[in-house]
C-alpha atoms as a PDB file:
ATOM      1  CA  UNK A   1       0.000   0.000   0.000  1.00  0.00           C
ATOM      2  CA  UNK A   2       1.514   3.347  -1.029  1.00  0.00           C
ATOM      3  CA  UNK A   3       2.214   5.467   1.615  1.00  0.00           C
ATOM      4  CA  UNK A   4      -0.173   8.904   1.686  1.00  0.00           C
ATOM      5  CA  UNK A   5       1.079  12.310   1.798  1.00  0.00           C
ATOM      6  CA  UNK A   6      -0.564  14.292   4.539  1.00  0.00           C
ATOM      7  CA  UNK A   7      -3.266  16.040   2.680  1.00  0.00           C
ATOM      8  CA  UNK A   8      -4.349  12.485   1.798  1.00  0.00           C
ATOM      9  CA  UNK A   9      -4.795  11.185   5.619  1.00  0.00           C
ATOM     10  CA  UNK A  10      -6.322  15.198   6.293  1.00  0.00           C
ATOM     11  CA  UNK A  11      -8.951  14.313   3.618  1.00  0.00           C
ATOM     12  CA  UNK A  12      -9.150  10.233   5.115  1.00  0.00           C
ATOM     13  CA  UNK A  13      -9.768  11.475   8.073  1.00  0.00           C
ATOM     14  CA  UNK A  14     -12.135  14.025   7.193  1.00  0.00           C
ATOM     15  CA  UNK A  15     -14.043  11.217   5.388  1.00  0.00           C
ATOM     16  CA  UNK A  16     -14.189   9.226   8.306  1.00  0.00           C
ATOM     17  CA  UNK A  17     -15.492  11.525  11.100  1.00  0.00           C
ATOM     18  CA  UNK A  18     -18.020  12.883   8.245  1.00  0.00           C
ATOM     19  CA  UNK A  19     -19.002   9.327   7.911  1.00  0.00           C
ATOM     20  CA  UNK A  20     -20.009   8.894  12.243  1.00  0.00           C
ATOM     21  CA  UNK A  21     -22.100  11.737  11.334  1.00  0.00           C
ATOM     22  CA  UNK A  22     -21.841  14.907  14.906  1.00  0.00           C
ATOM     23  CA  UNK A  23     -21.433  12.222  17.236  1.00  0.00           C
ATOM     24  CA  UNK A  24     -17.584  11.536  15.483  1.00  0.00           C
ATOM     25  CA  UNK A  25     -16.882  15.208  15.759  1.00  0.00           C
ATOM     26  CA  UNK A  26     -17.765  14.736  19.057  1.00  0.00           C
ATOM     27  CA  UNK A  27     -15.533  11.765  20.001  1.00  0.00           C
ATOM     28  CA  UNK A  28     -12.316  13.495  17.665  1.00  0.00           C
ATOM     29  CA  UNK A  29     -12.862  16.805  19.820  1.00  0.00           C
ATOM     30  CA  UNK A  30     -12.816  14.736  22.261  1.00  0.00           C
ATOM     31  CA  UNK A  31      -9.480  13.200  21.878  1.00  0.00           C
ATOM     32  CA  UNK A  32      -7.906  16.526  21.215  1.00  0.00           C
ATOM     33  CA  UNK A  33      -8.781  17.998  23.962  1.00  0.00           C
ATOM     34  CA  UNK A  34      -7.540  15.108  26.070  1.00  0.00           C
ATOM     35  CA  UNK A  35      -4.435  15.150  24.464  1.00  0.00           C
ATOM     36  CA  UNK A  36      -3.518  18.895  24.519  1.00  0.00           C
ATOM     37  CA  UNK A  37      -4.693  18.635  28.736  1.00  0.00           C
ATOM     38  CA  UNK A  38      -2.382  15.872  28.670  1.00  0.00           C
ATOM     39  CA  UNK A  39       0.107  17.324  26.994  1.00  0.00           C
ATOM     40  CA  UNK A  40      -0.219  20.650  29.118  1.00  0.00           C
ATOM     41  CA  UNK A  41       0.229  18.292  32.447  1.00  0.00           C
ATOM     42  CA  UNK A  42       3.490  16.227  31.603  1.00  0.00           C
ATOM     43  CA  UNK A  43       5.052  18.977  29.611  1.00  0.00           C
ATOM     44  CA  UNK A  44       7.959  21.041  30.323  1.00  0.00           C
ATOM     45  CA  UNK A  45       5.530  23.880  32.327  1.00  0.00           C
ATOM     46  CA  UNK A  46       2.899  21.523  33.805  1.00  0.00           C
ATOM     47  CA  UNK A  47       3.334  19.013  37.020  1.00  0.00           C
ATOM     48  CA  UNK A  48       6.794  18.942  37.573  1.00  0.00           C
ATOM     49  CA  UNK A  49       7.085  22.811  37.056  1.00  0.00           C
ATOM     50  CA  UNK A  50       4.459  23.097  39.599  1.00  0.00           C
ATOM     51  CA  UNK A  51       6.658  21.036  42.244  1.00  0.00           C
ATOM     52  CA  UNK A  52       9.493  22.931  41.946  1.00  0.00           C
ATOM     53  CA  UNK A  53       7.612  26.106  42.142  1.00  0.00           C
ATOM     54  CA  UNK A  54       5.998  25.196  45.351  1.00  0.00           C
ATOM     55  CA  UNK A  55       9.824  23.438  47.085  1.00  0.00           C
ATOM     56  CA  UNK A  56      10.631  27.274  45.971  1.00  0.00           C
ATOM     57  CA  UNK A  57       7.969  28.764  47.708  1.00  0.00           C
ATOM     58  CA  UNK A  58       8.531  26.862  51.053  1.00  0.00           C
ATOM     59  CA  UNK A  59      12.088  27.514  51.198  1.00  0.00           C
ATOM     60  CA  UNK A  60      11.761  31.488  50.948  1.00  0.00           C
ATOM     61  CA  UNK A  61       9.064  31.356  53.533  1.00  0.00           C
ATOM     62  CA  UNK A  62      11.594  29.442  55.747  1.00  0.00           C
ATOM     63  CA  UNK A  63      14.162  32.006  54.554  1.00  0.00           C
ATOM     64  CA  UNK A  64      11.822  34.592  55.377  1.00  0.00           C
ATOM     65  CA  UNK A  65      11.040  33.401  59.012  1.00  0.00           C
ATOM     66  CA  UNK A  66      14.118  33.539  59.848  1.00  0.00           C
ATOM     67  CA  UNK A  67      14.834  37.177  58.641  1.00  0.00           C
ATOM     68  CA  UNK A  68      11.342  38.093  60.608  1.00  0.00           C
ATOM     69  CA  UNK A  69      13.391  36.353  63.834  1.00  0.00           C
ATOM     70  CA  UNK A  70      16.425  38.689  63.345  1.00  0.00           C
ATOM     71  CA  UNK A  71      14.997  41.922  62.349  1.00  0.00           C
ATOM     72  CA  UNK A  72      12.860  41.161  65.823  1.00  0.00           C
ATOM     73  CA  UNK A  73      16.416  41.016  67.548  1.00  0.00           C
ATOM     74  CA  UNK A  74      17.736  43.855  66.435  1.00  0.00           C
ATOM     75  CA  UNK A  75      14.267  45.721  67.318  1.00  0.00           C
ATOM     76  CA  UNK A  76      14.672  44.407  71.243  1.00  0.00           C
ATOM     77  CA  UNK A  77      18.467  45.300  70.587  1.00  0.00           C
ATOM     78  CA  UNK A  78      17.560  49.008  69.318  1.00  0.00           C
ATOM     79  CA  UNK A  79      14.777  48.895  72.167  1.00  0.00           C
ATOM     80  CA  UNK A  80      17.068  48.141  75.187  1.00  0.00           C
ATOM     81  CA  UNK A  81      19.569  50.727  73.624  1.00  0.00           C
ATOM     82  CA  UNK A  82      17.037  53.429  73.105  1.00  0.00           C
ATOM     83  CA  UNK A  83      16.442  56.593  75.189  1.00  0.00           C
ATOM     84  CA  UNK A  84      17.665  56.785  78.256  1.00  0.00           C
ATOM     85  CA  UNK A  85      20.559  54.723  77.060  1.00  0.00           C
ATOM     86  CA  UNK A  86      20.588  51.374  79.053  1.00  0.00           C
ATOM     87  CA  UNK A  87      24.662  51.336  79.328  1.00  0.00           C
ATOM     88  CA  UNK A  88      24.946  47.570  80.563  1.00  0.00           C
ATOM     89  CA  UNK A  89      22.810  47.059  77.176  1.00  0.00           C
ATOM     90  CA  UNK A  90      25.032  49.526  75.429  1.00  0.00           C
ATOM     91  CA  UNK A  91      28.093  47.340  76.728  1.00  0.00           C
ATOM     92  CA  UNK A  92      26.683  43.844  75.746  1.00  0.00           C
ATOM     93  CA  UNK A  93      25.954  45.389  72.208  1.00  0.00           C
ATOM     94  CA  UNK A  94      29.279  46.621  71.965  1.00  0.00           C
ATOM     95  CA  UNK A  95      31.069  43.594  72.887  1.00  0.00           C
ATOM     96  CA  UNK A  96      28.597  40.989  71.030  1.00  0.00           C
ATOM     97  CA  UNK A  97      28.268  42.485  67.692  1.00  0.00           C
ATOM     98  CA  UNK A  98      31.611  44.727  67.518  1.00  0.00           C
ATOM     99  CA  UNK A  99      34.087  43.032  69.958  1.00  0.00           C
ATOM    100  CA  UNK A 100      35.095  45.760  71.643  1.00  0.00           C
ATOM    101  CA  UNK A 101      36.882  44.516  74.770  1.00  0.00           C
ATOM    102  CA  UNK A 102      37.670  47.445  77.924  1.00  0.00           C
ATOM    103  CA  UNK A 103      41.043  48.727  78.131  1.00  0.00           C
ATOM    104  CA  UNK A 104      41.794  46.686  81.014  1.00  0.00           C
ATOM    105  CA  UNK A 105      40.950  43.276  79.430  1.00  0.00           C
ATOM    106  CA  UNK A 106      42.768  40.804  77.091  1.00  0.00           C
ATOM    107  CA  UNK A 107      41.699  38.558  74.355  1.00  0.00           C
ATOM    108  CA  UNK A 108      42.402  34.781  73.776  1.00  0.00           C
ATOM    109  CA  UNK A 109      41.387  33.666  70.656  1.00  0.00           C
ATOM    110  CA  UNK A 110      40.980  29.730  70.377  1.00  0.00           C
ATOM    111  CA  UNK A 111      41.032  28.097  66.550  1.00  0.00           C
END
């Protein structure tokens, strides 16, 4: 059997579904729209797309927790600093986040 170009299997198949009468048309639209859903679901953008979207999604909430946790720090850190200055606050600040050390004091450093 000779093989048929595709205008021939357009028109074949056109024959066919006129030939099942609506209820054809019907069952090909059918099909098609099964396939592009499927097609939509398993394709580069659908499912798996959608999975790696929502790992995304949870691990910049998690991110942003934890930012939420230290700007809330440095707001009880600002707090305890504010006016009138708390100087034992002032002190832990200083030593905690800039190492300062008195003038009377030295530092060991263990690696």
């Amino acid at each position: 059997m000779p093989r048929l170009n595709l205008r021939q299997r357009f028109r074949s198949l056109q024959e066919r579904v006129r030939a099942t009468g609506p209820l054809g048309l019907v069952y090909v639209s059918a099909v098609i729209a099964l396939a592009i859903a499927l097609s939509s679901l398993l394709g580069a953008h659908g499912l798996s797309r959608l999975r790696l979207l929502r790992a995304d999604c949870a691990r910049q909430s998690a991110a942003n927790d934890a930012l939420r946790e230290q700007n809330f720090s440095l707001l009880r850190t600002i707090q305890s600093l504010g006016d009138p200055v708390d100087r034992v606050a002032l002190e832990r600040a200083a030593r905690e986040q800039l190492g300062f050390i008195k003038q009377d004091e030295i530092v060991f450093k263990f690696e």
